[in-house]
N, C-alpha and C. Protein backbone atom coordinates (compact mmCIF):
# COMPACT_ATOMS: atom_id res chain seq x y z
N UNK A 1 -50.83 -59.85 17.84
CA UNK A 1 -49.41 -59.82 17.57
C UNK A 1 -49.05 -58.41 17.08
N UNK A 2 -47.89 -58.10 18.00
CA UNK A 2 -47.75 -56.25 17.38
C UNK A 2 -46.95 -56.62 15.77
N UNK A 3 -47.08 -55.48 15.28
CA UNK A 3 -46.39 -54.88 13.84
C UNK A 3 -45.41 -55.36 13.40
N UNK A 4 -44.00 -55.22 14.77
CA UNK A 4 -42.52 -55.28 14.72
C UNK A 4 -42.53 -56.98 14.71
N UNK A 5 -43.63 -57.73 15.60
CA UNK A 5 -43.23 -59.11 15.54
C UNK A 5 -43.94 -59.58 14.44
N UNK A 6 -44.90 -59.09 13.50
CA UNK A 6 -45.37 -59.84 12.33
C UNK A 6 -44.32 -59.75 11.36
N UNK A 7 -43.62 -58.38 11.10
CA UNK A 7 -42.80 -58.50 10.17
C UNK A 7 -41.32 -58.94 10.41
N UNK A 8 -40.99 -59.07 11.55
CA UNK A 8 -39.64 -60.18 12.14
C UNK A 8 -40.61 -61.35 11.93
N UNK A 9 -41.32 -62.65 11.71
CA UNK A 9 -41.76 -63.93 11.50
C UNK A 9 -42.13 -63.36 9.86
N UNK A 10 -42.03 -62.90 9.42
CA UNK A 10 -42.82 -62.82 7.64
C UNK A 10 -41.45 -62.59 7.34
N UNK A 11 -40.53 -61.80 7.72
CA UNK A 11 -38.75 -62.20 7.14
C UNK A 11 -38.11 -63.69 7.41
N UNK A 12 -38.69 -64.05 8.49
CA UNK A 12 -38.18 -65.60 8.73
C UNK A 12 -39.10 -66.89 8.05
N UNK A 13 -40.13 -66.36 7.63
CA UNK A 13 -40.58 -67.64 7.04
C UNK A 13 -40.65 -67.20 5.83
N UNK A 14 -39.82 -66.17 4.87
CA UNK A 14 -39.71 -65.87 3.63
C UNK A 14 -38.70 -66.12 3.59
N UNK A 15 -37.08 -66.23 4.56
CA UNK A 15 -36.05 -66.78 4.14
C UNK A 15 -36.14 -68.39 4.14
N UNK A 16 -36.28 -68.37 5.60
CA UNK A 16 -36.64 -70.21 6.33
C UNK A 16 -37.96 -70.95 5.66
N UNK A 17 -38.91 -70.14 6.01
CA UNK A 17 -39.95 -71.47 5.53
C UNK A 17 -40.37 -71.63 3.92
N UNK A 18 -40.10 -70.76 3.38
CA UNK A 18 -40.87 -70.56 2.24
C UNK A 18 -40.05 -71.81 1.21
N UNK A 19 -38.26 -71.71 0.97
CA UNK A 19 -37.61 -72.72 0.82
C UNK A 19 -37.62 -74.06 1.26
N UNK A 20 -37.90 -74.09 2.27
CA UNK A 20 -38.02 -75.39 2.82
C UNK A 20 -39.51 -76.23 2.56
N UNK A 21 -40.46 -75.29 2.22
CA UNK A 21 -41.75 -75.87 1.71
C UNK A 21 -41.52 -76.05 -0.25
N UNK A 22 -41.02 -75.45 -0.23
CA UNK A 22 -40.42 -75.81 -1.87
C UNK A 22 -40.16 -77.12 -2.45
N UNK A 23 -38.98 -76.78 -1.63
CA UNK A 23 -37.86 -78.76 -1.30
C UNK A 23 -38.93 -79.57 -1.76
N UNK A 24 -39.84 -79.39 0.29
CA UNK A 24 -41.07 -80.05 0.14
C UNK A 24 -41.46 -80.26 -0.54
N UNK A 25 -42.66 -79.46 -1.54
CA UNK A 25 -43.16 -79.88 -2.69
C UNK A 25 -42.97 -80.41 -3.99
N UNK A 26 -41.53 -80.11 -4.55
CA UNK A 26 -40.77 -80.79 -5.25
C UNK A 26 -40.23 -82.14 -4.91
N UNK A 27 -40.13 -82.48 -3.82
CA UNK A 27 -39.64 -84.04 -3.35
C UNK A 27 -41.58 -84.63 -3.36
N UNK A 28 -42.79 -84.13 -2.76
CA UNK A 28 -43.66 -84.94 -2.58
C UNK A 28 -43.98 -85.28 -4.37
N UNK A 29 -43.84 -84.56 -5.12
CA UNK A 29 -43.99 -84.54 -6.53
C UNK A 29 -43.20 -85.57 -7.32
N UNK A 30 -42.09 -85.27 -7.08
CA UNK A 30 -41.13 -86.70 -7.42
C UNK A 30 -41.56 -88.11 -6.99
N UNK A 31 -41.93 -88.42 -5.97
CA UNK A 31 -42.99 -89.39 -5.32
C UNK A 31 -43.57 -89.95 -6.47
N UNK A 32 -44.22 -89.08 -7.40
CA UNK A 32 -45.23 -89.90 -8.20
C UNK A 32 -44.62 -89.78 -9.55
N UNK A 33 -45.02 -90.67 -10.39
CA UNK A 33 -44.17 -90.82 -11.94
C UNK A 33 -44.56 -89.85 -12.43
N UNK A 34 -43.79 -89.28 -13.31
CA UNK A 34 -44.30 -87.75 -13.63
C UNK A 34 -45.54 -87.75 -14.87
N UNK A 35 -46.25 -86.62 -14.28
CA UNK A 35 -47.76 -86.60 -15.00
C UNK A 35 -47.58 -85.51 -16.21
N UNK A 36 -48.40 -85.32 -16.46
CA UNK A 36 -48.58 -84.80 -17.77
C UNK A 36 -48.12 -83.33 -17.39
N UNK A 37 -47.41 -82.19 -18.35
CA UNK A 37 -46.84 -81.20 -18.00
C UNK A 37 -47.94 -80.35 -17.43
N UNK A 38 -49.84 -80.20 -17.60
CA UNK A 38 -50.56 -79.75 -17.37
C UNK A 38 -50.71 -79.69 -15.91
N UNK A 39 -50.88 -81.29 -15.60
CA UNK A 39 -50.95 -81.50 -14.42
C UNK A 39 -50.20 -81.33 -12.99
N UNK A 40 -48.85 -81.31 -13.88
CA UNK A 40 -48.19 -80.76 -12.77
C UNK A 40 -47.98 -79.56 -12.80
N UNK A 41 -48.19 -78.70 -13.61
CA UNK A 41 -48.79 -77.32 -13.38
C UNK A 41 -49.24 -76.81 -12.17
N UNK A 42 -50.35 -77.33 -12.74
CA UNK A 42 -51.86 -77.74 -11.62
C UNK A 42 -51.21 -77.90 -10.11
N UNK A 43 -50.53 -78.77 -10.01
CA UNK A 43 -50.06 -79.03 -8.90
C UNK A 43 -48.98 -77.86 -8.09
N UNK A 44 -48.14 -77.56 -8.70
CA UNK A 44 -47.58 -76.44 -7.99
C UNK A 44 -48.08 -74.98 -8.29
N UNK A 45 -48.74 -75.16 -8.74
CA UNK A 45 -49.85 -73.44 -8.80
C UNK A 45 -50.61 -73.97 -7.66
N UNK A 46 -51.24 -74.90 -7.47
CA UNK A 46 -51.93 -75.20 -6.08
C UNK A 46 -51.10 -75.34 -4.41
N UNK A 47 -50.28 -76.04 -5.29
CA UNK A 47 -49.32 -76.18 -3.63
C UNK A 47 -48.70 -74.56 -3.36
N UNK A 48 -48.55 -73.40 -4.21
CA UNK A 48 -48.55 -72.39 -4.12
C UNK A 48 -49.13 -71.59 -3.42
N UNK A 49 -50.48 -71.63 -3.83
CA UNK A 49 -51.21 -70.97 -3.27
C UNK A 49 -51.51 -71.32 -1.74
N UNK A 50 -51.50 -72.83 -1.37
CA UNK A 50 -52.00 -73.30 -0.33
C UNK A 50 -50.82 -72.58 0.86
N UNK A 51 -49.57 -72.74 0.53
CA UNK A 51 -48.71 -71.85 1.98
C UNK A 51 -49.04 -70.72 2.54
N UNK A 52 -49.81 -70.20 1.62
CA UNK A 52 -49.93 -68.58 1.97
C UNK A 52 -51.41 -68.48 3.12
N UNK A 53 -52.13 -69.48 2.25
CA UNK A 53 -53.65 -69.48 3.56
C UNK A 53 -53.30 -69.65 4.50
N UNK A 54 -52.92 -70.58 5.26
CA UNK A 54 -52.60 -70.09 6.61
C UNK A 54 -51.76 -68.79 7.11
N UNK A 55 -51.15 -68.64 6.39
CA UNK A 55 -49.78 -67.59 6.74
C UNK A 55 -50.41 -65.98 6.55
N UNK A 56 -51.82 -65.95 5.74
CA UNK A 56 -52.10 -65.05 5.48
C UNK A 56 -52.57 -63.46 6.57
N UNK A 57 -52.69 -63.97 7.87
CA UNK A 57 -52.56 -63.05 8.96
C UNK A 57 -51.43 -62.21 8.99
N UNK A 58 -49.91 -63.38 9.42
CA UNK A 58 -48.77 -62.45 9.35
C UNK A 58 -48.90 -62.00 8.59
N UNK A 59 -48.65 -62.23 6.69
CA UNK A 59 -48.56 -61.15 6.42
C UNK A 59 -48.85 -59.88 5.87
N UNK A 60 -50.08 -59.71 6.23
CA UNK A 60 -51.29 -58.31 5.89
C UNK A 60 -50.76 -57.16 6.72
N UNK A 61 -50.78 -56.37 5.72
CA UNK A 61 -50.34 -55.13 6.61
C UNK A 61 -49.20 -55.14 6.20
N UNK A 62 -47.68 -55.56 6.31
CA UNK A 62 -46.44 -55.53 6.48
C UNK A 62 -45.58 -54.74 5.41
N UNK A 63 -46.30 -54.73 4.14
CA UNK A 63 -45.81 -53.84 3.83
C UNK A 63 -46.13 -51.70 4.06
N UNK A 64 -47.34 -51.93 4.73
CA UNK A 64 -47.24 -50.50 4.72
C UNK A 64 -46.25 -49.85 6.34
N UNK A 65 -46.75 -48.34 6.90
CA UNK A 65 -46.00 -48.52 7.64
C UNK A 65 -46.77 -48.52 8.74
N UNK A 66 -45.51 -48.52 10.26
CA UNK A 66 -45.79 -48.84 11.42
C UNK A 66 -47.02 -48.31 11.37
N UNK A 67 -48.41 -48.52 11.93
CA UNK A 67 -49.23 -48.30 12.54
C UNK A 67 -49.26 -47.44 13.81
N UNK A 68 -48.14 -48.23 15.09
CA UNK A 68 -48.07 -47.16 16.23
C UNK A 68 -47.07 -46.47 15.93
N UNK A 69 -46.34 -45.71 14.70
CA UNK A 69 -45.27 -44.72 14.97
C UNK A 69 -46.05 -43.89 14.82
């Protein structure tokens, strides 16, 4: 994937997806009676971290600059 299209999809899933996995995790959380303030800590420091592993290809690199300029 060239440069210009990693960082056009790493602007769109930092406006689009990143919110919408939020929602997400705050509604799957509500789901369960609420746990101890530790635990749900725990839980969104984890569900945190977990969006980014996959995503972590796009976005390496993106902040420095173009490569082919």
């Amino acid at each position: 994937m060239s440069y210009r299209a990693r960082k056009w999809l790493a602007g769109l899933i930092l406006v689009f997806g990143l919110p919408l996995y939020i929602v997400m995790a705050v509604n799957i959380v509500a789901l369960f009676d609420r746990p101890s303030i530790l635990v749900e800590l725990l839980i969104y420091v984890g569900l945190g971290v977990i969006w980014a592993i996959p995503l972590k290809y796009v976005f390496k690199g993106i902040g420095q600059p173009d490569p082919d300029a």
